[in-house]
C-alpha atoms as a PDB file:
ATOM      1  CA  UNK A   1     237.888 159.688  76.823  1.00  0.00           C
ATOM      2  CA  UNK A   2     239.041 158.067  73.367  1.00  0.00           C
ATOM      3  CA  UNK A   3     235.335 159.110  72.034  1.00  0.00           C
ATOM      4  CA  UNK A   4     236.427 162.612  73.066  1.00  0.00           C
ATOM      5  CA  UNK A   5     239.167 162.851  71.453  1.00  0.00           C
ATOM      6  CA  UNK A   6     238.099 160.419  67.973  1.00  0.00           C
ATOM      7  CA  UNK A   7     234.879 163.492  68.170  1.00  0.00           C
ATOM      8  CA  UNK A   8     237.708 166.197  68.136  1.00  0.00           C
ATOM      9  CA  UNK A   9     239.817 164.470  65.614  1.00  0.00           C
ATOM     10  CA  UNK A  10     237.277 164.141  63.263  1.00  0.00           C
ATOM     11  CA  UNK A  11     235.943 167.653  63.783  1.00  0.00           C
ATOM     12  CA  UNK A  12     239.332 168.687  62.710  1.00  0.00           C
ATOM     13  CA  UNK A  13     239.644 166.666  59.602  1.00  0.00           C
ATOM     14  CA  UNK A  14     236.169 167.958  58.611  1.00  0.00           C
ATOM     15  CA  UNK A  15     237.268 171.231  58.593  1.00  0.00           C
ATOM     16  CA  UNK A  16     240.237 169.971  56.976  1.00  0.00           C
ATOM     17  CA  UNK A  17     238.516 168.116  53.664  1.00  0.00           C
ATOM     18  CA  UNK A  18     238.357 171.457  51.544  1.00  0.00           C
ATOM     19  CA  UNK A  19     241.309 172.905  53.166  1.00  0.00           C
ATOM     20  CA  UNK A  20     245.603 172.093  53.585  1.00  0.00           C
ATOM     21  CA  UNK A  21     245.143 173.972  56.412  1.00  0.00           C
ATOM     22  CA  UNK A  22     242.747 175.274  59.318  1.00  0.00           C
ATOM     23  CA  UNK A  23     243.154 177.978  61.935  1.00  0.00           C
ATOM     24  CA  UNK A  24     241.626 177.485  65.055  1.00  0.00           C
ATOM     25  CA  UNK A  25     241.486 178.941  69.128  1.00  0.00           C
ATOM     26  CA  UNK A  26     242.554 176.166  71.386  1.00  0.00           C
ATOM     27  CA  UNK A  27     239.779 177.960  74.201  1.00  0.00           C
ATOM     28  CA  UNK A  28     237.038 177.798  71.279  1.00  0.00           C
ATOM     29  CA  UNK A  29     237.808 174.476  71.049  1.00  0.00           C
ATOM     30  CA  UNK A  30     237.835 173.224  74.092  1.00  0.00           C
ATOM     31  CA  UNK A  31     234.529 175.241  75.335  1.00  0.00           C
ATOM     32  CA  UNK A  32     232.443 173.689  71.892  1.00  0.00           C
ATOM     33  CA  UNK A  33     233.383 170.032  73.459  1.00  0.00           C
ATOM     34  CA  UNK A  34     233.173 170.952  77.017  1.00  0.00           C
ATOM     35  CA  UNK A  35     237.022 169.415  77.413  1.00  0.00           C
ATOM     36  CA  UNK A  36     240.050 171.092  79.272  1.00  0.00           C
ATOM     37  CA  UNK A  37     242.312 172.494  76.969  1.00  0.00           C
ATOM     38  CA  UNK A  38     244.907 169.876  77.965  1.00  0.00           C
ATOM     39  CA  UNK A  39     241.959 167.030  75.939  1.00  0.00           C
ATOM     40  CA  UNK A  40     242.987 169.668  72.841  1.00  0.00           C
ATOM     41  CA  UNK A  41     246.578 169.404  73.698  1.00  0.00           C
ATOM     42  CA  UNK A  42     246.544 165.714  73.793  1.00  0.00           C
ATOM     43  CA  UNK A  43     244.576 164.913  70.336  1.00  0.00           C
ATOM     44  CA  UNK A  44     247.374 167.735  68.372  1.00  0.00           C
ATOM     45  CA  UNK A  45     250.151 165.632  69.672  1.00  0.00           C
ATOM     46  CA  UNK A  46     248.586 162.413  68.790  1.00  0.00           C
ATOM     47  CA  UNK A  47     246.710 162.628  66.051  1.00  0.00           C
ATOM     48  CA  UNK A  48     248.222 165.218  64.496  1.00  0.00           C
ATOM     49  CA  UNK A  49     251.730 164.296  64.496  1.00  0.00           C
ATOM     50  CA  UNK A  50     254.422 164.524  61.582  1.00  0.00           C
ATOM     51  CA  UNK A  51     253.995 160.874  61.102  1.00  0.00           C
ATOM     52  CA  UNK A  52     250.381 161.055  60.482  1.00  0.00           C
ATOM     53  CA  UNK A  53     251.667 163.776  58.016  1.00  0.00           C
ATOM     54  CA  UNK A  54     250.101 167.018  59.910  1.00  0.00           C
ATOM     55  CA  UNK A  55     251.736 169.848  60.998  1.00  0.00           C
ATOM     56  CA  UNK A  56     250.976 171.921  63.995  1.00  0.00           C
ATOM     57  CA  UNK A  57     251.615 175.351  65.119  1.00  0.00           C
ATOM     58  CA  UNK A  58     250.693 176.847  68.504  1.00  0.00           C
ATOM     59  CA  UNK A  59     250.723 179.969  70.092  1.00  0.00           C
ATOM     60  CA  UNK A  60     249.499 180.564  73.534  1.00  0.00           C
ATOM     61  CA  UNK A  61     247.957 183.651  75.337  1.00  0.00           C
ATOM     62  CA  UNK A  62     244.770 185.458  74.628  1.00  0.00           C
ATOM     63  CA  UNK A  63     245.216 186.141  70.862  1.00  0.00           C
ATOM     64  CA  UNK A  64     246.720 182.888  70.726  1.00  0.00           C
ATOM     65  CA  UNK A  65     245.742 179.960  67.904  1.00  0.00           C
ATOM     66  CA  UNK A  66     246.849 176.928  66.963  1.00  0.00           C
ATOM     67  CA  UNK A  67     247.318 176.212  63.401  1.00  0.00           C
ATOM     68  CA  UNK A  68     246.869 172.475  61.785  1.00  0.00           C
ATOM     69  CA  UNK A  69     248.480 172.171  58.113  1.00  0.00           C
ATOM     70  CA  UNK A  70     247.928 168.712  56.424  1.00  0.00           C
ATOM     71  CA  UNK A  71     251.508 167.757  54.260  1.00  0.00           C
ATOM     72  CA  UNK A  72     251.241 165.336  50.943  1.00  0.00           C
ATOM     73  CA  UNK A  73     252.973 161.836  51.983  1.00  0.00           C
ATOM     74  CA  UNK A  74     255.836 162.462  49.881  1.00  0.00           C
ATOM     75  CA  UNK A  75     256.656 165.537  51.850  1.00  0.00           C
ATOM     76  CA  UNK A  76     255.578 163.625  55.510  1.00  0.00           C
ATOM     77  CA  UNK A  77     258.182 160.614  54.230  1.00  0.00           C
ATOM     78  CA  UNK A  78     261.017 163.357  53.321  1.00  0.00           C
ATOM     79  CA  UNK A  79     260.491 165.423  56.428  1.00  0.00           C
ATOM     80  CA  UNK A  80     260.387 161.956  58.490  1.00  0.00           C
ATOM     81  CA  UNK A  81     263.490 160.688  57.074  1.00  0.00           C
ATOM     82  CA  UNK A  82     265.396 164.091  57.930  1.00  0.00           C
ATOM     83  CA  UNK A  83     264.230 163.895  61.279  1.00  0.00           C
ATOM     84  CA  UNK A  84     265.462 160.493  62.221  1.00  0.00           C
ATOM     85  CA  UNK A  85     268.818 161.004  60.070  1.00  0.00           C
ATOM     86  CA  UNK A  86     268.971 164.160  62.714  1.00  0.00           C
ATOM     87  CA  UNK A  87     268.421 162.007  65.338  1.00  0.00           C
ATOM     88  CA  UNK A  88     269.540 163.209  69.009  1.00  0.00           C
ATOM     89  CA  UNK A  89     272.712 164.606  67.900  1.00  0.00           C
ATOM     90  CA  UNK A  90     274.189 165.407  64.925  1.00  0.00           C
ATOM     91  CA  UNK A  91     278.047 166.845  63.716  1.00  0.00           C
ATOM     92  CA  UNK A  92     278.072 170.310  62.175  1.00  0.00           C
ATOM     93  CA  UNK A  93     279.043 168.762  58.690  1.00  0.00           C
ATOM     94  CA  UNK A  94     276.180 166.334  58.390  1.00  0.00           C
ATOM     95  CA  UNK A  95     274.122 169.030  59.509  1.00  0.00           C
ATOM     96  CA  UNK A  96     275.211 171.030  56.496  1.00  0.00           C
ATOM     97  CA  UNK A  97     275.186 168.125  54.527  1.00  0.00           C
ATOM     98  CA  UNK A  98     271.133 168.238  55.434  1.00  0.00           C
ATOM     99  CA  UNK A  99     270.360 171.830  54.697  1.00  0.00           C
ATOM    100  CA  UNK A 100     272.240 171.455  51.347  1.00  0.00           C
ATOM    101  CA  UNK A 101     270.115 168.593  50.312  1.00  0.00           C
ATOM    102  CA  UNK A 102     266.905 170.833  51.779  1.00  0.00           C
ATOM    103  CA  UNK A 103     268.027 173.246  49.061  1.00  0.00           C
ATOM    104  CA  UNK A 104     268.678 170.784  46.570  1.00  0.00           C
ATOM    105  CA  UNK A 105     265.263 169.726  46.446  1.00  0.00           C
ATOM    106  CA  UNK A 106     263.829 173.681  46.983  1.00  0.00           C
ATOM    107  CA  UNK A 107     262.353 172.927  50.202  1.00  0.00           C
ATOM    108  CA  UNK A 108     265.148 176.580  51.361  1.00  0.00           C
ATOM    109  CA  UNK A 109     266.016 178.943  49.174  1.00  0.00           C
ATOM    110  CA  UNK A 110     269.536 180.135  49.501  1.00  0.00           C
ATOM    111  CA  UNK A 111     269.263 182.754  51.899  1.00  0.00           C
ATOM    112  CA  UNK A 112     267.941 180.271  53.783  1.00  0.00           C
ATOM    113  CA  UNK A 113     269.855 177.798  53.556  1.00  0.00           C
ATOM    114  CA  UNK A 114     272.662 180.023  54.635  1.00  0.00           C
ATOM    115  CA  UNK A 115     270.654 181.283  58.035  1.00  0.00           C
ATOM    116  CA  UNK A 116     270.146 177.400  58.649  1.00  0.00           C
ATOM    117  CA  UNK A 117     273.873 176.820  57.993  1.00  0.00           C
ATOM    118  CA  UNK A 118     274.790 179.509  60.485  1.00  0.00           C
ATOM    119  CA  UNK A 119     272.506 178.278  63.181  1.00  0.00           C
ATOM    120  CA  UNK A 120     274.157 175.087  62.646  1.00  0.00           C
ATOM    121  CA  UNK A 121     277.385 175.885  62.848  1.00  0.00           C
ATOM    122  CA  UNK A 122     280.670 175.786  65.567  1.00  0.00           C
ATOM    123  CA  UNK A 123     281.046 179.476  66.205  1.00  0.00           C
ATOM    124  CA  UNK A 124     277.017 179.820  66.869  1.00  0.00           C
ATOM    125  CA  UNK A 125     276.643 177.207  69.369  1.00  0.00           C
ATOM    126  CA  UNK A 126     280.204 177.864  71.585  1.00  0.00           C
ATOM    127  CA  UNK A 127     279.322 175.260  74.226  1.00  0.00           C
ATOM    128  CA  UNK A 128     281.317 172.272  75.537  1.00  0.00           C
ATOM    129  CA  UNK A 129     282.119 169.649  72.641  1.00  0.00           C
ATOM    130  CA  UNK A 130     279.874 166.724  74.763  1.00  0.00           C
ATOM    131  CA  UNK A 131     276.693 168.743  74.023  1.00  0.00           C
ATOM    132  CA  UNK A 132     277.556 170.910  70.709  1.00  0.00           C
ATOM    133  CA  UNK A 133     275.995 167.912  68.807  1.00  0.00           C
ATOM    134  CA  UNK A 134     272.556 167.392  70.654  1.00  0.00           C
ATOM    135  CA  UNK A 135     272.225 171.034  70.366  1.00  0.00           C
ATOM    136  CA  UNK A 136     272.742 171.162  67.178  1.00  0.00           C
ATOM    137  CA  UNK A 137     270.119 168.435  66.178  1.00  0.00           C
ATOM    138  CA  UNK A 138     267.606 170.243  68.307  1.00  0.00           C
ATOM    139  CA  UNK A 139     267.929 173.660  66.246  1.00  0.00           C
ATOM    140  CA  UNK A 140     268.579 171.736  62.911  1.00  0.00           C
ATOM    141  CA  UNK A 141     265.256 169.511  63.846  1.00  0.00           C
ATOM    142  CA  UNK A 142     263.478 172.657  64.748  1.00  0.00           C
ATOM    143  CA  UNK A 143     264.392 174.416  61.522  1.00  0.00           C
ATOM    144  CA  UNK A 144     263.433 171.503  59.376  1.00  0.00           C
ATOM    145  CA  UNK A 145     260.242 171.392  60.348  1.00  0.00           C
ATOM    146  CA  UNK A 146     259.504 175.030  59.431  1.00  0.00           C
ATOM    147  CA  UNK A 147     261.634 174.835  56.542  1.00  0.00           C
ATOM    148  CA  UNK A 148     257.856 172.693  55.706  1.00  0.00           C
ATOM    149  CA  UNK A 149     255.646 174.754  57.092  1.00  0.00           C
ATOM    150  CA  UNK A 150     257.219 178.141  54.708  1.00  0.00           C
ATOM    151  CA  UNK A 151     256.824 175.566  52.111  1.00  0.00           C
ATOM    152  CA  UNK A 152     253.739 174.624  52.462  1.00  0.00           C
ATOM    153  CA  UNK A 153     252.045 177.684  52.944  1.00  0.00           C
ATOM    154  CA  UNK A 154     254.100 179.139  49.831  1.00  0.00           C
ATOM    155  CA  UNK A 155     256.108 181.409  51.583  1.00  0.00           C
END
């Protein structure tokens, strides 16, 4: 199985060499290396991880794709360092605290930094206190990431 999935790796850096980032169908995929779709699944969350500095998009269904961008290691070690100062939980003025240093280093502009801050914030996420906070660092950890992706595909 780990030749698998080294074969698929490396056929995904390949098309990566000339490229930040590569489009491709997860069913395509699978059928060229006669693998399950899950084998796909597996190498994008391993080899492909934040860490490794990749990002991955996914979307399912019949038009569906799944999208591997490749981040500089400056960028990786930024996002990296956001995500574990997010951690499980985070308070709503840390989490601003975050987004302001996101815009800071133009990462967000304002208007998004402002839709980040008011995803972020008390009156958006009206739940019990004991869970307000891992909430929060699931949708601040969720826009972080794609705070990256707009930036790295110039948008």
């Amino acid at each position: 199985m780990a030749a698998l999935s080294d074969a698929i790796e490396r056929f995904i850096k390949d098309l990566l060499t000339d490229d930040t980032r590569v489009e491709l169908k997860r069913n395509e995929l699978a059928q060229y290396f006669g693998c399950a779709n899950s084998q796909i699944n597996y190498v994008l969350a391993t080899r492909f991880s934040v860490d490794r500095g990749y990002l991955v998009e996914s979307r399912r269904g019949g038009s569906g794709y799944v999208r591997v961008i490749r981040i500089s290691a400056s960028d990786v070690e930024l996002l990296g360092s956001l995500l574990q100062r997010i951690g499980g939980e985070i308070g709503e003025e840390n989490a601003k605290a975050i987004i302001l240093r996101l815009y800071e280093l133009h990462v967000v502009d304002v208007n998004e930094a402002r839709l980040m801050q008011a995803a972020v914030s008390a009156e958006a996420i009206s739940l019990p206190i004991s869970s307000k906070d891992m909430i929060r660092a699931s949708v601040l950890k969720s826009l972080v990431v794609q705070a990256f992706k707009n930036m790295r595909e110039g948008k």
